[in-house]
Protein backbone atom coordinates (compact mmCIF):
# COMPACT_ATOMS: atom_id res chain seq x y z
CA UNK A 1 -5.58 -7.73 27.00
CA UNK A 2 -4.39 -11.31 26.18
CA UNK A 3 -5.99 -10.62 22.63
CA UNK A 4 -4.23 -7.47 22.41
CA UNK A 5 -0.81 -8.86 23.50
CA UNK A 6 -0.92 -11.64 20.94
CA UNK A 7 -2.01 -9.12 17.89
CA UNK A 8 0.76 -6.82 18.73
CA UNK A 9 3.46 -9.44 18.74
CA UNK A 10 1.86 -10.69 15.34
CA UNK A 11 2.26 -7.27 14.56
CA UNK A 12 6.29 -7.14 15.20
CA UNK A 13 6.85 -10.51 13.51
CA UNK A 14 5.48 -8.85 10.15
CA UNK A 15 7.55 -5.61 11.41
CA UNK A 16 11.00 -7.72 11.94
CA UNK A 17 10.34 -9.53 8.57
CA UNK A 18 10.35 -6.26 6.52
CA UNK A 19 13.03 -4.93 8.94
CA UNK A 20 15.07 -7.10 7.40
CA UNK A 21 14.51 -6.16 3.91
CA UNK A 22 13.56 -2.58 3.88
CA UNK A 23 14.66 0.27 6.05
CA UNK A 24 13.49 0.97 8.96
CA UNK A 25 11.93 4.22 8.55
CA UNK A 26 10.17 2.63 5.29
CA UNK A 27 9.27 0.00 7.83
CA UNK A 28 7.77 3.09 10.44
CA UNK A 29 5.96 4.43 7.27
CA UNK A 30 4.46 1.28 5.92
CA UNK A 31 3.15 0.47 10.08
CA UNK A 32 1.21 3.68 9.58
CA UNK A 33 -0.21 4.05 5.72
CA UNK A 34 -1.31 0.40 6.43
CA UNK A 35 -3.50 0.59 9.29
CA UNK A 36 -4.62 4.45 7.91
CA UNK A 37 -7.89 3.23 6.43
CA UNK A 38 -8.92 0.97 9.14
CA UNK A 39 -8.20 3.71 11.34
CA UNK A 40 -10.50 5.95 9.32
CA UNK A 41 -12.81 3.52 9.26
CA UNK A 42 -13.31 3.24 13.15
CA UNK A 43 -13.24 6.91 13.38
CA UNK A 44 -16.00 7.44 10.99
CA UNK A 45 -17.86 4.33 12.91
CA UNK A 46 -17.42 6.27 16.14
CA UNK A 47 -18.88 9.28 14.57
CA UNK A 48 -15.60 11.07 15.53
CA UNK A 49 -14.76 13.26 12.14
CA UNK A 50 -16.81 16.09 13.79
CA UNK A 51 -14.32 18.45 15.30
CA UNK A 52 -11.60 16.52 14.38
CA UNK A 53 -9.39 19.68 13.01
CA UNK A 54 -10.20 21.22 16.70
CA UNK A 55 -7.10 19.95 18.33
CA UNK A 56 -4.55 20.86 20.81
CA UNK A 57 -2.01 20.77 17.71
CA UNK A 58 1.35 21.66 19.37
CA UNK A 59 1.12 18.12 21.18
CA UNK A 60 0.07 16.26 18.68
CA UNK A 61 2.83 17.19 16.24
CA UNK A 62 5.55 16.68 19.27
CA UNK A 63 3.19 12.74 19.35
CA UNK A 64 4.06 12.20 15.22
CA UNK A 65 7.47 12.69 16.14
CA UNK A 66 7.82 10.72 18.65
CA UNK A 67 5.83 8.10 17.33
CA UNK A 68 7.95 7.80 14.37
CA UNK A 69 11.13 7.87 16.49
CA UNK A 70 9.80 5.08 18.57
CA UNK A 71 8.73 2.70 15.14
CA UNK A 72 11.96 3.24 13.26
CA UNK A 73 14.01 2.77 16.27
CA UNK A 74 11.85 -0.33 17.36
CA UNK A 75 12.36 -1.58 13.60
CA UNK A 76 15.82 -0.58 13.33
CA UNK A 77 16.40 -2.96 17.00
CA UNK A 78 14.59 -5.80 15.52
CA UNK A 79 17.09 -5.99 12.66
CA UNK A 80 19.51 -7.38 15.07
CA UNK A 81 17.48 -8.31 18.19
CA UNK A 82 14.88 -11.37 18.35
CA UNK A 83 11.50 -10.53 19.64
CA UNK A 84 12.05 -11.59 23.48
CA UNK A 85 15.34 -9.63 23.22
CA UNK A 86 13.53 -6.40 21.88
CA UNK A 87 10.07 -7.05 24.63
CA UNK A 88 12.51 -7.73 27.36
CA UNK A 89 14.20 -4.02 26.72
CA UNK A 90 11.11 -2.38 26.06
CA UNK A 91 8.92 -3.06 29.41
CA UNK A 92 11.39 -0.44 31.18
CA UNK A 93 8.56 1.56 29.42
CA UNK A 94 6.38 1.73 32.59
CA UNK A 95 8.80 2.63 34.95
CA UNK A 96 10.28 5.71 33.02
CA UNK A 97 6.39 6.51 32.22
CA UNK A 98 6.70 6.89 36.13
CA UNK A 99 10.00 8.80 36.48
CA UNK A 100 8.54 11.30 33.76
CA UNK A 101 5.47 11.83 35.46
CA UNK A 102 7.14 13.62 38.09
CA UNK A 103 8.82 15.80 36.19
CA UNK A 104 6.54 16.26 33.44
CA UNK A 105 3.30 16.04 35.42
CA UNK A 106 4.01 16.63 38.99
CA UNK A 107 2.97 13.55 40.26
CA UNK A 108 4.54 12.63 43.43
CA UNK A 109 6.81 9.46 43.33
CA UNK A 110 7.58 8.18 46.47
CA UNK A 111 11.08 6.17 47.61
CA UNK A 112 9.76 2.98 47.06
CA UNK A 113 8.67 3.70 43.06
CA UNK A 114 11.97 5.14 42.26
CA UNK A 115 13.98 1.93 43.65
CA UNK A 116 11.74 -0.14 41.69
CA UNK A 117 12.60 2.19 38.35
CA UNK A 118 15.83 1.55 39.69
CA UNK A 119 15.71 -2.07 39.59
CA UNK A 120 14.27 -1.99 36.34
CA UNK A 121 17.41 -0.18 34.95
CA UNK A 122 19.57 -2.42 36.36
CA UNK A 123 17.32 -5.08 34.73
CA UNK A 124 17.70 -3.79 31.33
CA UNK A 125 21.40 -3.32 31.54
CA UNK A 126 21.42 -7.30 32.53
CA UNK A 127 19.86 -7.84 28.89
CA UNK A 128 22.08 -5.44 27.27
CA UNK A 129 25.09 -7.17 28.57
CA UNK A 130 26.55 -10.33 27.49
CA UNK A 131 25.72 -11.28 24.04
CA UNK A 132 29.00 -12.23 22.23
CA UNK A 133 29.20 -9.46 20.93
CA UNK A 134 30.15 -7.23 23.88
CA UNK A 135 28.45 -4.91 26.38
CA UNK A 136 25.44 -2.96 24.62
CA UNK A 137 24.63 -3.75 21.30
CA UNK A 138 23.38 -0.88 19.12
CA UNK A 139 20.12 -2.65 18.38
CA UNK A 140 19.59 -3.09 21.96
CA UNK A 141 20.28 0.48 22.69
CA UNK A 142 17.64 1.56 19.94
CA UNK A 143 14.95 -0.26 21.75
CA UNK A 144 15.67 1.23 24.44
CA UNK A 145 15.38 4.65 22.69
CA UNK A 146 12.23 3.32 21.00
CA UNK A 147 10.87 2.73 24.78
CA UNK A 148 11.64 6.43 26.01
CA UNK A 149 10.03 7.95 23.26
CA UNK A 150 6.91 5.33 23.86
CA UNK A 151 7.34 6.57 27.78
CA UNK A 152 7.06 10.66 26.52
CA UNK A 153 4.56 9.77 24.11
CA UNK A 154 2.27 7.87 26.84
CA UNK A 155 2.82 11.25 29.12
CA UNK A 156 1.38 13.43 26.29
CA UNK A 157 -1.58 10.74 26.03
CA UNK A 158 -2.49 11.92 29.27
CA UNK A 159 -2.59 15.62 28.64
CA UNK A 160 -4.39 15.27 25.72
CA UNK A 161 -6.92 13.35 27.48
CA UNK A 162 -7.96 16.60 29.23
CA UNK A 163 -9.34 18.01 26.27
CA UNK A 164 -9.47 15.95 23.09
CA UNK A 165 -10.91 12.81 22.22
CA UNK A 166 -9.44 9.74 21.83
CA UNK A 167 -10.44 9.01 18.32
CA UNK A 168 -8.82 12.09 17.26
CA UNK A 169 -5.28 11.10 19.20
CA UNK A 170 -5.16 8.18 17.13
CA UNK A 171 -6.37 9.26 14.34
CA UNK A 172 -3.89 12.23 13.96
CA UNK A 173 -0.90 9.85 15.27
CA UNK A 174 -1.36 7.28 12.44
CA UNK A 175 -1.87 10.30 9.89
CA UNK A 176 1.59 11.99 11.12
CA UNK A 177 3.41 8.68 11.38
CA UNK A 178 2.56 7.93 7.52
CA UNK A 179 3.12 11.39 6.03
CA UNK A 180 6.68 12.03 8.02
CA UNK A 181 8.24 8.93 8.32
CA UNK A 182 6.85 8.54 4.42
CA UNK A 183 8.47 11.71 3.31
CA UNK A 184 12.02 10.70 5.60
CA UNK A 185 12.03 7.25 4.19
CA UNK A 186 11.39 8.45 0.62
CA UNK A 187 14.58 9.70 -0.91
CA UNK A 188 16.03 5.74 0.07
CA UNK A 189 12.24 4.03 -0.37
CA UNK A 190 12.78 0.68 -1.71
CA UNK A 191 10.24 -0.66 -4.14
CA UNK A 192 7.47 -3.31 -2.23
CA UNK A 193 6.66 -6.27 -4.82
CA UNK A 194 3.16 -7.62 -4.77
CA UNK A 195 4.55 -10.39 -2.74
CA UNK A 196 4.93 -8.52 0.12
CA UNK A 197 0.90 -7.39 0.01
CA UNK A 198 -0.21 -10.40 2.41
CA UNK A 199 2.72 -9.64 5.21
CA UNK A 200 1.03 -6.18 4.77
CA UNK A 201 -2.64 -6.71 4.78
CA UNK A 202 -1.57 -8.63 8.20
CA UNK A 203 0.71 -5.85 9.28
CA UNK A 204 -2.16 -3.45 9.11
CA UNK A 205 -5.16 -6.09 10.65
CA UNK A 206 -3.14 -7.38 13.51
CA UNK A 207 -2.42 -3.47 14.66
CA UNK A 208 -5.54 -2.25 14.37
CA UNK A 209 -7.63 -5.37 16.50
CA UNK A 210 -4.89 -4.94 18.80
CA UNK A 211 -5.61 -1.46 19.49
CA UNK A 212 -9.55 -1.65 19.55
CA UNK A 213 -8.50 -4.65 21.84
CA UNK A 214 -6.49 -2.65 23.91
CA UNK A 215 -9.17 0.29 24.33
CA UNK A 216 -11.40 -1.97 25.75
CA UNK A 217 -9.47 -3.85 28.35
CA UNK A 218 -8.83 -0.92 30.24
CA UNK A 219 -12.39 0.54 29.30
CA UNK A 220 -13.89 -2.86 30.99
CA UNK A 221 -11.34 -3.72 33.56
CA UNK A 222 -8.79 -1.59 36.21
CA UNK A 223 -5.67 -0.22 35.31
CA UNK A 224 -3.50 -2.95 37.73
CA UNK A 225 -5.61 -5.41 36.80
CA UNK A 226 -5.35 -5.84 33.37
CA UNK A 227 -1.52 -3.94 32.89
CA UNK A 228 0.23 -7.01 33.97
CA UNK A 229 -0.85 -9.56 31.08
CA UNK A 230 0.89 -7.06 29.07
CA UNK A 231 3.96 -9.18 30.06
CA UNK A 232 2.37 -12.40 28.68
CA UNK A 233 4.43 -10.43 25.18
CA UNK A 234 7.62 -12.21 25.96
CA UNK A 235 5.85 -16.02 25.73
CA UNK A 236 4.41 -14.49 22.32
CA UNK A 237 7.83 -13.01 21.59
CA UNK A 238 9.84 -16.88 22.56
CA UNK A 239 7.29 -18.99 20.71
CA UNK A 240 7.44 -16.56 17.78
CA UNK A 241 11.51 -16.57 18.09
CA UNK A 242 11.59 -20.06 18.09
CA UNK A 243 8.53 -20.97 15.20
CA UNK A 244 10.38 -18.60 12.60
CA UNK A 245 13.73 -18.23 13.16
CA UNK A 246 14.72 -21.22 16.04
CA UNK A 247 16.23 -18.71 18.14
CA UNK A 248 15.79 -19.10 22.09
CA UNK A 249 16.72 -16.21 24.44
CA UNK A 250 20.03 -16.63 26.70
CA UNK A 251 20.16 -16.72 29.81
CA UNK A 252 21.09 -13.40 30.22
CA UNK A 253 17.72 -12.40 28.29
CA UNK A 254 15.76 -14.09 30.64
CA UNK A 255 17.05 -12.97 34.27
CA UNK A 256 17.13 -9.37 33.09
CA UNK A 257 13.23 -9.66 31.95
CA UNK A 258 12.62 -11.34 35.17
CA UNK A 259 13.80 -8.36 36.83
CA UNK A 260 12.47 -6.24 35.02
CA UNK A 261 8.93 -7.64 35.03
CA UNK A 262 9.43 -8.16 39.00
CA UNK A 263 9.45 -4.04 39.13
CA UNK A 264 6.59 -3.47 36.81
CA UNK A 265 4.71 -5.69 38.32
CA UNK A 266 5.72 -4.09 41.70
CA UNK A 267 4.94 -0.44 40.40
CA UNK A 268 1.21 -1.84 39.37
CA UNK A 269 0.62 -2.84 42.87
CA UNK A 270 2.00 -0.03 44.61
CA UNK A 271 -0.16 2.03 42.48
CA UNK A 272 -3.54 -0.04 43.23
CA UNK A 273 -2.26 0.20 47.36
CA UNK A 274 -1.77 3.88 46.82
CA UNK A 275 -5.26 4.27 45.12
CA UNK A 276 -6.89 2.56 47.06
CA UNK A 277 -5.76 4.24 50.20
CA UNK A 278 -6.74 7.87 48.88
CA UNK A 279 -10.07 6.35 47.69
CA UNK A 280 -11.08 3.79 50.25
């Protein structure tokens, strides 16, 4: 997971670097036709192309759009956010994963999980404040965004696990992500010098050994075990902040991340106690 972490905020360096020069649904666009061939690669490793056309469709075309909501919008925020900044907005994602779980999936969520999404609001609204330049910032709002699409996109992850297989979710994710963000971003597609072919050999390379990565921490190790190192993103995101562009997050930045750490991490637990007491 601590592999995974570190190649995903790689990942959003290379993404904030072309954020700056290209737009961001170019930038959504280019995450996608990247890591496309690796992608296809794995699948074909995995044996997965069989079937691969038999798919709850419906779901996975609501998962393109979403997913290239969630990139352009997470692009778009890094334009004027530094990494901590953007990380620090976008673990809310767990605890709206739970709010929308109740509603979406009709799983029960007790008192004590919806104070703890609470607190997590109230968290991000700590790191949307201050900055100078008055109370929420648009790039800070698109994060946000970017995080409630990840949080309906993680629901419909979930569904589809009834019934497809998970080579095929990613597969047809990366595919829709490249083909619809491609044809939005093409009527304003700026031109990509060779220059640029290193920042997006590592664009691609650091996505795709940070999904395989991914996959198998929770394949090898428990849900609540391994979730919380996904927080070890905002060290990435500070050392990163500081090694490229010697930025350092306020103090604003950080107490709202504390906070809103201290309810994901609460939500993990609570969800290994409740577990655990069903399952004994």
């Amino acid at each position: 997971m601590l592999l995974a972490v570190f190649m995903f905020a790689l990942m959003d360096t290379a993404m904030k670097l072309l954020a700056e020069r290209y737009p961001a649904l170019q930038v959504a666009a280019l995450r996608a036709i990247c890591s496309l061939p690796l992608i296809a690669a794995y699948v074909a490793w995995r044996g997965a192309f069989t079937g691969i056309f038999r798919v709850r469709w419906p779901m996975h075309f609501l998962r393109g759009v979403l997913g290239i909501a969630m990139l352009a919008l997470f692009a778009f925020g890094l334009k004027s956010l530094s990494l901590a900044e953007a990380y620090s907005i976008f673990f809310i994602a767990p605890a709206l994963i739970t709010a929308l779980s109740m509603f979406l999936l009709k799983e029960r969520v007790n008192l004590a999980r919806w104070l703890a999404i609470g607190v997590g609001l109230v968290g991000v609204l700590v790191v949307l404040r201050p900055s100078g330049a008055g109370f929420l910032t648009v790039g800070g709002l698109a994060v946000l965004a970017a995080a409630s699409c990840y949080a309906f996109s993680a629901i419909t992850v979930r569904v589809l696990a009834r019934s497809d297989r998970n080579e095929h979710t990613v597969f047809w994710l990366i595919v829709m992500i490249a083909l619809g963000a491609g044809l939005l971003a093409a009527p304003d597609w700026v031109p990509i010098p060779a220059t640029e072919i290193p920042l997006l050999c590592a664009l691609a390379v650091t996505g795709f050994i940070g999904q395989l990565a991914i996959t198998e921490a929770f394949s090898r190790g428990e849900a609540s075990s391994v979730a919380p190192f996904e927080y070890s993103a905002l060290a990435w995101g500070v050392g990163l902040d500081w090694l490229l562009w010697r930025a350092l997050p306020d103090g604003w930045t950080m107490v709202g991340a504390a906070i809103i750490i201290g309810s994901g991490l609460y939500l993990i637990r609570h969800e290994k106690d409740h577990v655990e007491a069903e399952h004994p």
